[in-house]
PDB file of N, CA and C in Angstrom:
ATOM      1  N   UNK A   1       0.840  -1.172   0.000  1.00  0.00           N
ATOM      2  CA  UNK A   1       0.000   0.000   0.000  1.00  0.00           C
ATOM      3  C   UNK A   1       0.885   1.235   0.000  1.00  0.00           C
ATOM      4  N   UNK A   2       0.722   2.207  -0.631  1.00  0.00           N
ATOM      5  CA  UNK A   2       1.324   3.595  -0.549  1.00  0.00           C
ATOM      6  C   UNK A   2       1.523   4.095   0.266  1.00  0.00           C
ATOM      7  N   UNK A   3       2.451   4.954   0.850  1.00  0.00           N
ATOM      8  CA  UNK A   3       2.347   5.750   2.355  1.00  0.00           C
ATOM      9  C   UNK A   3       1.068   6.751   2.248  1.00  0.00           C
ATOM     10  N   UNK A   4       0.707   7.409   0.960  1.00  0.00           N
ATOM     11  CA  UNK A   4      -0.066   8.410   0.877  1.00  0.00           C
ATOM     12  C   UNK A   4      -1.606   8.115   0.628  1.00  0.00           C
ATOM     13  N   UNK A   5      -1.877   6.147   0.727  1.00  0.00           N
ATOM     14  CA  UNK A   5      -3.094   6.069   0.220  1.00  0.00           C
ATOM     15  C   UNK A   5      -3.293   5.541   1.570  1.00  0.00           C
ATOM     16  N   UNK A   6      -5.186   6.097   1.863  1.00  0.00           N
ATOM     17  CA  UNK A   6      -5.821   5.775   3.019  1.00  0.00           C
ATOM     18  C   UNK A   6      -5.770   4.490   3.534  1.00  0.00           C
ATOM     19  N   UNK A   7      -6.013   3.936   4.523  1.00  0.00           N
ATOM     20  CA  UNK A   7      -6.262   2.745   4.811  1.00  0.00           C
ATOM     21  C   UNK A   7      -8.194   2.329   4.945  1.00  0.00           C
ATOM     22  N   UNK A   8      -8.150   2.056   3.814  1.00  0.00           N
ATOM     23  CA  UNK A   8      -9.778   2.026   3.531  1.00  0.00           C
ATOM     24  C   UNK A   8     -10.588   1.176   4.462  1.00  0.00           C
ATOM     25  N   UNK A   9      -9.743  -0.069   4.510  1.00  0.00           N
ATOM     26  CA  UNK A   9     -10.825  -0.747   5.815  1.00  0.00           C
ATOM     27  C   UNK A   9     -11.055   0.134   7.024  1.00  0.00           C
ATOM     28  N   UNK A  10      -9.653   0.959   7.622  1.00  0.00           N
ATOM     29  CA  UNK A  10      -9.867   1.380   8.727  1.00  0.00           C
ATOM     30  C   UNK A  10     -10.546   2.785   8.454  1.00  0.00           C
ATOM     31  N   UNK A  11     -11.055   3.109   7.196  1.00  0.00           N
ATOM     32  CA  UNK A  11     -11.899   4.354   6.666  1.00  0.00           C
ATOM     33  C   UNK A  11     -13.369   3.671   6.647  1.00  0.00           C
ATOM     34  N   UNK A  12     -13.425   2.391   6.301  1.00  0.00           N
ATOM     35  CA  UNK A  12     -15.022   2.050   6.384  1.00  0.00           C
ATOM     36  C   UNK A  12     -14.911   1.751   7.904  1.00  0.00           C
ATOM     37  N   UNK A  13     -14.833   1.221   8.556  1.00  0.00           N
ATOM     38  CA  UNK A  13     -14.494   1.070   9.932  1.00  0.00           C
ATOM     39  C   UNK A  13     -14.909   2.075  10.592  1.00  0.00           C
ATOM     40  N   UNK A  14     -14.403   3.413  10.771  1.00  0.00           N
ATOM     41  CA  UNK A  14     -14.747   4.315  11.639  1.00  0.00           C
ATOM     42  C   UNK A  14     -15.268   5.598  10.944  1.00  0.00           C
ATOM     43  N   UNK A  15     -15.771   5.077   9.700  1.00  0.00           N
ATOM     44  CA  UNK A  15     -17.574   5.584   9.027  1.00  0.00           C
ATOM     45  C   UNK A  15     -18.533   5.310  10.010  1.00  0.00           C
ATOM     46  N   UNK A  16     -18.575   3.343   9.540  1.00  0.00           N
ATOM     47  CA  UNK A  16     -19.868   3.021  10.279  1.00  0.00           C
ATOM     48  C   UNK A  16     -19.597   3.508  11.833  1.00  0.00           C
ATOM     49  N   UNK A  17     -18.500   3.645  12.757  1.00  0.00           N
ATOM     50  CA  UNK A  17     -19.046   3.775  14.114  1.00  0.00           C
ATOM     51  C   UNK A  17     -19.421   5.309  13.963  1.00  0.00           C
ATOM     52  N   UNK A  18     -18.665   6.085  13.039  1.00  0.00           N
ATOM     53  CA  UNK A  18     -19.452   7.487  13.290  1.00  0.00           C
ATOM     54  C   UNK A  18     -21.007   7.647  13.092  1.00  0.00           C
ATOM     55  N   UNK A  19     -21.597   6.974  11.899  1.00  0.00           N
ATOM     56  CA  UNK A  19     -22.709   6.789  11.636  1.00  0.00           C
ATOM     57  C   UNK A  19     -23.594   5.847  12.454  1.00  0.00           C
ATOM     58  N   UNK A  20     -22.886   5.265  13.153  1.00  0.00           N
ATOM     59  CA  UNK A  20     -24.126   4.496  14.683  1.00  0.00           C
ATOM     60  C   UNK A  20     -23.860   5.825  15.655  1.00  0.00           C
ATOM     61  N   UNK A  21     -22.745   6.586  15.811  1.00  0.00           N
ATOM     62  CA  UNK A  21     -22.657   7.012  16.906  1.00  0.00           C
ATOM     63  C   UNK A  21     -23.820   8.907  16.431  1.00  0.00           C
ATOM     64  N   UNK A  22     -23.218   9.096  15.918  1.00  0.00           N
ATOM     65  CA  UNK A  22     -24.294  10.459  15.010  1.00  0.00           C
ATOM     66  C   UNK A  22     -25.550  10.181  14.481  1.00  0.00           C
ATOM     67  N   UNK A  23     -26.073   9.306  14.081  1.00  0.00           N
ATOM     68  CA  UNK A  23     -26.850   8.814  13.445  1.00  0.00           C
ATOM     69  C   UNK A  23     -27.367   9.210  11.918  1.00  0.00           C
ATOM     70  N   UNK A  24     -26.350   9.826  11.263  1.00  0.00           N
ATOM     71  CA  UNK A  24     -26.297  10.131  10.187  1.00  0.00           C
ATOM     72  C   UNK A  24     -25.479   9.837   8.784  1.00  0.00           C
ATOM     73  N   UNK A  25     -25.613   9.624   7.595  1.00  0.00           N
ATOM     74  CA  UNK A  25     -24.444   9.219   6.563  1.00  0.00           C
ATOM     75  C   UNK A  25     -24.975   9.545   5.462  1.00  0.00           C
ATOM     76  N   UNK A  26     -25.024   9.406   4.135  1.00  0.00           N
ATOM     77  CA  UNK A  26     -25.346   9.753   2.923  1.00  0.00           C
ATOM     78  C   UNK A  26     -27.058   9.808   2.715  1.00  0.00           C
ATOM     79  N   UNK A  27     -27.628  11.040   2.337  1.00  0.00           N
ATOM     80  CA  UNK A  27     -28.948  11.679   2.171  1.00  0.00           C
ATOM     81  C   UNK A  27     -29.643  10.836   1.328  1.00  0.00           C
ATOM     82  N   UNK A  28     -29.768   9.843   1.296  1.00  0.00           N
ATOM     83  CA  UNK A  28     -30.829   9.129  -0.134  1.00  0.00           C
ATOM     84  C   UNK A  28     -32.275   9.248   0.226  1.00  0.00           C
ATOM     85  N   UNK A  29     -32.967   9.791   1.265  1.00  0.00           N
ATOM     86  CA  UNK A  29     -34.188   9.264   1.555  1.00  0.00           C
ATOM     87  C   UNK A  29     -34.823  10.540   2.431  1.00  0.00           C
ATOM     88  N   UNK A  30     -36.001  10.810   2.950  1.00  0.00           N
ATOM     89  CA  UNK A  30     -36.654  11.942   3.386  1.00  0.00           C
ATOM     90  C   UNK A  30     -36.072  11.105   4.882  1.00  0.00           C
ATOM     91  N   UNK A  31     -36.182  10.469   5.290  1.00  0.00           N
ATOM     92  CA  UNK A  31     -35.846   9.685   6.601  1.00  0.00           C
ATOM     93  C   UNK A  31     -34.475  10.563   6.873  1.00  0.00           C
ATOM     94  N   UNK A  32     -33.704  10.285   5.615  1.00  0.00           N
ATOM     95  CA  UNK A  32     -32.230  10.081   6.016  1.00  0.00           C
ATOM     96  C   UNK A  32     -32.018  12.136   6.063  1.00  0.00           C
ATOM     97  N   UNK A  33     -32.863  12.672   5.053  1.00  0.00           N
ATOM     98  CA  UNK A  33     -32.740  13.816   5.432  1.00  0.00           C
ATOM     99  C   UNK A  33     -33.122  15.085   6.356  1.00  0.00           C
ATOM    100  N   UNK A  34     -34.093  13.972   7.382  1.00  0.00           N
ATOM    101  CA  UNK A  34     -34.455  14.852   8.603  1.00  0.00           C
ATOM    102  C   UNK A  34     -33.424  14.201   9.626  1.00  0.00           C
ATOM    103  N   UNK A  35     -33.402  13.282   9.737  1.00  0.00           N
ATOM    104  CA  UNK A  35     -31.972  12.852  10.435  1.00  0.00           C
ATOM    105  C   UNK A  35     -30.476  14.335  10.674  1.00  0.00           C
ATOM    106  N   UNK A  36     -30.117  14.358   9.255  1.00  0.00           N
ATOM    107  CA  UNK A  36     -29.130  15.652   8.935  1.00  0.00           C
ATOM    108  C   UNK A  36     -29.402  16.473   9.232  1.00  0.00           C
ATOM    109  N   UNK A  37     -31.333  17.458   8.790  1.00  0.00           N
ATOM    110  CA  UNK A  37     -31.073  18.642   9.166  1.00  0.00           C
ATOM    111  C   UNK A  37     -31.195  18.389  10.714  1.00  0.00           C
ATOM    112  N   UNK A  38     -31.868  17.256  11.775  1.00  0.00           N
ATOM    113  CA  UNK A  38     -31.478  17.644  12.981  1.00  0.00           C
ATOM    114  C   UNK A  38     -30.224  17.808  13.629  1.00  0.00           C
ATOM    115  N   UNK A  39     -29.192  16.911  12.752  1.00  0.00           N
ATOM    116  CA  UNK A  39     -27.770  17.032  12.974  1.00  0.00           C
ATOM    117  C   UNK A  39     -27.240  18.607  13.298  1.00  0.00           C
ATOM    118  N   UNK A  40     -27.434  19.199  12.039  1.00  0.00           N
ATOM    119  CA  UNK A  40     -27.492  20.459  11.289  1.00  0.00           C
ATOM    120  C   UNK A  40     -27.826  21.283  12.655  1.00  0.00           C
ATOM    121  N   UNK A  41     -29.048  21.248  12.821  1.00  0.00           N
ATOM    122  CA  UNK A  41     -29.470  22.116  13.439  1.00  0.00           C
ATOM    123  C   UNK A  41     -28.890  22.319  14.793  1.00  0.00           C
ATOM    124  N   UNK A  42     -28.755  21.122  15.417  1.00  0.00           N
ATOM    125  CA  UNK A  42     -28.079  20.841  16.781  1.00  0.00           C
ATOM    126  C   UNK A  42     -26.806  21.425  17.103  1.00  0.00           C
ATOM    127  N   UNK A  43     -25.959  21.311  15.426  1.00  0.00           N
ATOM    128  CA  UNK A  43     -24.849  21.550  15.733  1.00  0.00           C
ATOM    129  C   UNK A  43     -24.428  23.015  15.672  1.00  0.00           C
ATOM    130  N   UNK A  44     -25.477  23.595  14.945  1.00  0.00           N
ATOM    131  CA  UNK A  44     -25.639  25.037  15.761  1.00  0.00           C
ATOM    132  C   UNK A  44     -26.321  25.846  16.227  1.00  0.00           C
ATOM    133  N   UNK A  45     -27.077  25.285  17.142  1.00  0.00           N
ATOM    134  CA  UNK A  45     -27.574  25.166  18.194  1.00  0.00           C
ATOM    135  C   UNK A  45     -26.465  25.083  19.367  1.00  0.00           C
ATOM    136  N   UNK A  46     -25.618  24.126  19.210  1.00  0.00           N
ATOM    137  CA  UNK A  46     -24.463  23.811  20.034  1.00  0.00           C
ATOM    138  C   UNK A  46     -23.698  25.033  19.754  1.00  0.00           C
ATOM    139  N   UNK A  47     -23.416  25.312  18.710  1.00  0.00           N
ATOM    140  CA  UNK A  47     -22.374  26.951  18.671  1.00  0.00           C
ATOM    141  C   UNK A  47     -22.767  28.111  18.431  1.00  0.00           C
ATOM    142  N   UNK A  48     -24.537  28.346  18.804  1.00  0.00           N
ATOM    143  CA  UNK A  48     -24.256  29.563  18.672  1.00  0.00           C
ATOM    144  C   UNK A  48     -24.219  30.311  20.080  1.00  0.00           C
ATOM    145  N   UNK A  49     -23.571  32.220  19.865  1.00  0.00           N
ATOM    146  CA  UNK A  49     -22.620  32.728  20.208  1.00  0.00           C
ATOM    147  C   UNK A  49     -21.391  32.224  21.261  1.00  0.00           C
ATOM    148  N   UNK A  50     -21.055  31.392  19.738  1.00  0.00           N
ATOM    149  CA  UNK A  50     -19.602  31.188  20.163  1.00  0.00           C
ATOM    150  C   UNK A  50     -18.690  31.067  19.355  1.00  0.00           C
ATOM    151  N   UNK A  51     -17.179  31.433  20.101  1.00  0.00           N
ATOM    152  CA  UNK A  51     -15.995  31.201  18.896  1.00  0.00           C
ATOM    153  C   UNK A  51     -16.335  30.404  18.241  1.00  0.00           C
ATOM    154  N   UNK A  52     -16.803  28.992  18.138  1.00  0.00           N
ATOM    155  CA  UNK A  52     -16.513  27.938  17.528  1.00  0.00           C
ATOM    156  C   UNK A  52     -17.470  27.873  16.192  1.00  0.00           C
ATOM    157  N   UNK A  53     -18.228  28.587  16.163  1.00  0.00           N
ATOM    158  CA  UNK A  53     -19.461  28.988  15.040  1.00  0.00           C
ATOM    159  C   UNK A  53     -18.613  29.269  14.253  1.00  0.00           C
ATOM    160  N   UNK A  54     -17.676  30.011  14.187  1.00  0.00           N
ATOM    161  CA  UNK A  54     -17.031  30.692  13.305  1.00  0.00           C
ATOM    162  C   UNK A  54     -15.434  30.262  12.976  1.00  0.00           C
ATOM    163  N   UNK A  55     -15.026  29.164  13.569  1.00  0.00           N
ATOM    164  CA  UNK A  55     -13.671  28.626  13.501  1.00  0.00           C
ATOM    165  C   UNK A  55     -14.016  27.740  12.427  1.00  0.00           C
ATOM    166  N   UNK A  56     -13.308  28.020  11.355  1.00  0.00           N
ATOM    167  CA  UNK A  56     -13.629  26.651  10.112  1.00  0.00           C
ATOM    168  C   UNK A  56     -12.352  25.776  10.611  1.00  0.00           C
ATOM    169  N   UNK A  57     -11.625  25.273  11.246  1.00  0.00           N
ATOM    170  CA  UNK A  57     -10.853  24.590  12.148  1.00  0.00           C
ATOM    171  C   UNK A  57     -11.356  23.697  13.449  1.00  0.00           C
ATOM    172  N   UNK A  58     -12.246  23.953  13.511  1.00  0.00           N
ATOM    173  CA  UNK A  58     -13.050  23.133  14.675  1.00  0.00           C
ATOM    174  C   UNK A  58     -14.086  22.187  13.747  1.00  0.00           C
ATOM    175  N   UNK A  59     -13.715  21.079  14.696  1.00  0.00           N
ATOM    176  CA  UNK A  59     -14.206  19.639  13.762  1.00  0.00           C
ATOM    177  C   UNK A  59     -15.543  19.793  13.210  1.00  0.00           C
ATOM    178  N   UNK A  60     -16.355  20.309  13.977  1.00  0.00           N
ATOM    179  CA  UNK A  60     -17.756  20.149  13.814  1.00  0.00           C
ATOM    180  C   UNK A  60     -17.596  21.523  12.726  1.00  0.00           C
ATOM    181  N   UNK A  61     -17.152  22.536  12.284  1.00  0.00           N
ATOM    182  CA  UNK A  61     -17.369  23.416  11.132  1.00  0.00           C
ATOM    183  C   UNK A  61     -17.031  22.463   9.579  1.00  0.00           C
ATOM    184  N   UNK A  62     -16.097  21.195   9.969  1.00  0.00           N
ATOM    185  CA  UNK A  62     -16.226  20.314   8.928  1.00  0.00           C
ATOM    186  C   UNK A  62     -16.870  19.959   8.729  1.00  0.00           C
ATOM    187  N   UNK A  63     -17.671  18.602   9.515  1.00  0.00           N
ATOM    188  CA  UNK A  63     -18.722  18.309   9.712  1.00  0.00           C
ATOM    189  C   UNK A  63     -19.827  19.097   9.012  1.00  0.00           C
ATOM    190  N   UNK A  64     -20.476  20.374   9.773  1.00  0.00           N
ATOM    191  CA  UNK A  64     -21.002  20.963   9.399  1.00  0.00           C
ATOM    192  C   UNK A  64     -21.729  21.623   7.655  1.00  0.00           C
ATOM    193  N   UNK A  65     -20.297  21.401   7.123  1.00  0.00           N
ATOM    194  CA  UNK A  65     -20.386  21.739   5.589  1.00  0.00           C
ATOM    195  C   UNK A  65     -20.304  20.775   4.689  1.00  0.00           C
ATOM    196  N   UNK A  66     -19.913  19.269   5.415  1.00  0.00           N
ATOM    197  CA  UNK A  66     -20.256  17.845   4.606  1.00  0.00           C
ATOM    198  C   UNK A  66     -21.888  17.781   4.653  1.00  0.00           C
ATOM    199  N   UNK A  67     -22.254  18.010   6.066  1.00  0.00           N
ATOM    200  CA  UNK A  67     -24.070  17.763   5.966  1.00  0.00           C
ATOM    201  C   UNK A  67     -24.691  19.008   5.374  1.00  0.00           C
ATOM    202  N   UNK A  68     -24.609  20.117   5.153  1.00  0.00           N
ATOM    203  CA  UNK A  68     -25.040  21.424   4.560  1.00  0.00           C
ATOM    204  C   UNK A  68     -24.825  20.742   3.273  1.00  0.00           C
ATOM    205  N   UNK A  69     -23.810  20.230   2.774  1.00  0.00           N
ATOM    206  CA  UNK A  69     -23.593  19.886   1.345  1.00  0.00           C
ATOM    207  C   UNK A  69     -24.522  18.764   1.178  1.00  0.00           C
ATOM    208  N   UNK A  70     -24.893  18.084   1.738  1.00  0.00           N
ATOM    209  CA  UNK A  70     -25.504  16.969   1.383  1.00  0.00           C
ATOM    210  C   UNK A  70     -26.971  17.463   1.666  1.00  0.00           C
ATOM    211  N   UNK A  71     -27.462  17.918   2.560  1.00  0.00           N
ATOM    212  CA  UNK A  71     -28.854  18.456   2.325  1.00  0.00           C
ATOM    213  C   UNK A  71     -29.080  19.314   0.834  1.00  0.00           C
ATOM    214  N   UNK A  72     -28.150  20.142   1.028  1.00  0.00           N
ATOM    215  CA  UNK A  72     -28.293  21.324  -0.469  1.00  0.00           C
ATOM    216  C   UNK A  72     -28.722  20.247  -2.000  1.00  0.00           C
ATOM    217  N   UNK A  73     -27.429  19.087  -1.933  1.00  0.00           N
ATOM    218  CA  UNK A  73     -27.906  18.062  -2.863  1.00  0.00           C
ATOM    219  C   UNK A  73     -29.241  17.679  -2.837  1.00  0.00           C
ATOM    220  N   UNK A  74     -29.462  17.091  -1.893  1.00  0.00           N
ATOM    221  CA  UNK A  74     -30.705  16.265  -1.932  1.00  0.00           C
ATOM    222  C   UNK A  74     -32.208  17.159  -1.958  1.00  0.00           C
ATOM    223  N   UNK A  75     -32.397  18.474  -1.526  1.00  0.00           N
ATOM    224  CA  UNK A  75     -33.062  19.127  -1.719  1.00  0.00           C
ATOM    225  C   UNK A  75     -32.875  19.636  -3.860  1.00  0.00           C
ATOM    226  N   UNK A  76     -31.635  19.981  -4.215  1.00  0.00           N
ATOM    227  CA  UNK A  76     -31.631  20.013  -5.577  1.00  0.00           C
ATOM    228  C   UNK A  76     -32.168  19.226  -5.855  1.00  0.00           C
ATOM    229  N   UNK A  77     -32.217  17.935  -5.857  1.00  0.00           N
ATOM    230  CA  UNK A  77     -32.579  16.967  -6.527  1.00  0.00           C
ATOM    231  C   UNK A  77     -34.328  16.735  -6.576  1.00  0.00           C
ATOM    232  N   UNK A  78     -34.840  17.123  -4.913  1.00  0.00           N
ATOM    233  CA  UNK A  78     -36.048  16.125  -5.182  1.00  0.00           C
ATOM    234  C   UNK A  78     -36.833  17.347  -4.704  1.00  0.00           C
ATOM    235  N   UNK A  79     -36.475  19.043  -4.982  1.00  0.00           N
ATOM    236  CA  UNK A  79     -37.369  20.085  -4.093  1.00  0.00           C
ATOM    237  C   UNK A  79     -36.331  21.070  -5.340  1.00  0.00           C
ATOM    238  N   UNK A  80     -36.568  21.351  -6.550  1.00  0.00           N
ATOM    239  CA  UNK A  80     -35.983  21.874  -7.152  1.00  0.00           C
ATOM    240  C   UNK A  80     -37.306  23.286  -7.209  1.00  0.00           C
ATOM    241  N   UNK A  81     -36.342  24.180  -7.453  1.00  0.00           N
ATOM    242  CA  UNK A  81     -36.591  25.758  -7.325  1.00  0.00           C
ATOM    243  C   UNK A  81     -36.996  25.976  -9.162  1.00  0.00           C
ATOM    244  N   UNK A  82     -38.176  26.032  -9.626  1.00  0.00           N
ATOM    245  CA  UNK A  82     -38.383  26.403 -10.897  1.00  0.00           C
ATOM    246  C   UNK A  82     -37.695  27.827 -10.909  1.00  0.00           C
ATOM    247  N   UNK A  83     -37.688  27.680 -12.452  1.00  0.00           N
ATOM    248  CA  UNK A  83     -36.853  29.207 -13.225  1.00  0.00           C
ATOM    249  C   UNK A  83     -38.330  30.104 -13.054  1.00  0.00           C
ATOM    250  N   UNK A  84     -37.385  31.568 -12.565  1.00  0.00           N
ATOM    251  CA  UNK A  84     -38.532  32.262 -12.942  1.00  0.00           C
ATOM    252  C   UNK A  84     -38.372  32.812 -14.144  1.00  0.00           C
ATOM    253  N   UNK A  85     -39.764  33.401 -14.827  1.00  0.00           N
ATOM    254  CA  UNK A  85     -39.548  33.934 -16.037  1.00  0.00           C
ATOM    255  C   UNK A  85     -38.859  35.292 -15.845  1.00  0.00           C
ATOM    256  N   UNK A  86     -38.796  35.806 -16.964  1.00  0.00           N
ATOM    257  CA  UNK A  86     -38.099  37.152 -16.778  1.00  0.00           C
ATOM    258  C   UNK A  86     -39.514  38.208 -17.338  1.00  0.00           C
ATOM    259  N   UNK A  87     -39.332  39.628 -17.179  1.00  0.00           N
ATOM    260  CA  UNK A  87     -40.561  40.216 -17.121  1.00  0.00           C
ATOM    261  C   UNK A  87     -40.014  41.161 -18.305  1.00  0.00           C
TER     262      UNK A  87
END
């Protein structure tokens, strides 16, 4: 194995315990996407007014913008915003 390539078992490995322990992982389903935004919400809920709201260095601001990204998807997909016309 490469020095620079992941160790994938121990990457699926401590997926699934994050995802038993958070209860959250990839958006496919209305289930799976109220799950996230409560994630979402909690987690700032948990920071607001505080430094950490605003530290993109603090774990959970990662976090944070993997599940923002994955709601934003899954709302594109199945809650799409028609064009408006122009006047």
């Amino acid at each position: 194995m490469n020095a620079a390539s992941p160790d994938l078992i121990e990457v699926a490995r401590s997926y699934a315990e994050f995802r038993a322990i958070a209860g959250v992982g990839a958006v496919r389903s209305e289930a799976d996407y109220s799950r996230t935004l409560a994630m979402v919400e909690a987690i700032l809920d948990e920071t607001r007014n505080q430094p950490a709201r605003e530290d993109a260095t603090h774990p959970l601001a990662d976090l944070l913008d993997l599940l923002s990204a994955s709601l934003r998807s899954y709302e594109a997909d199945h809650y799409p915003i028609p064009a408006q016309k122009s006047h």
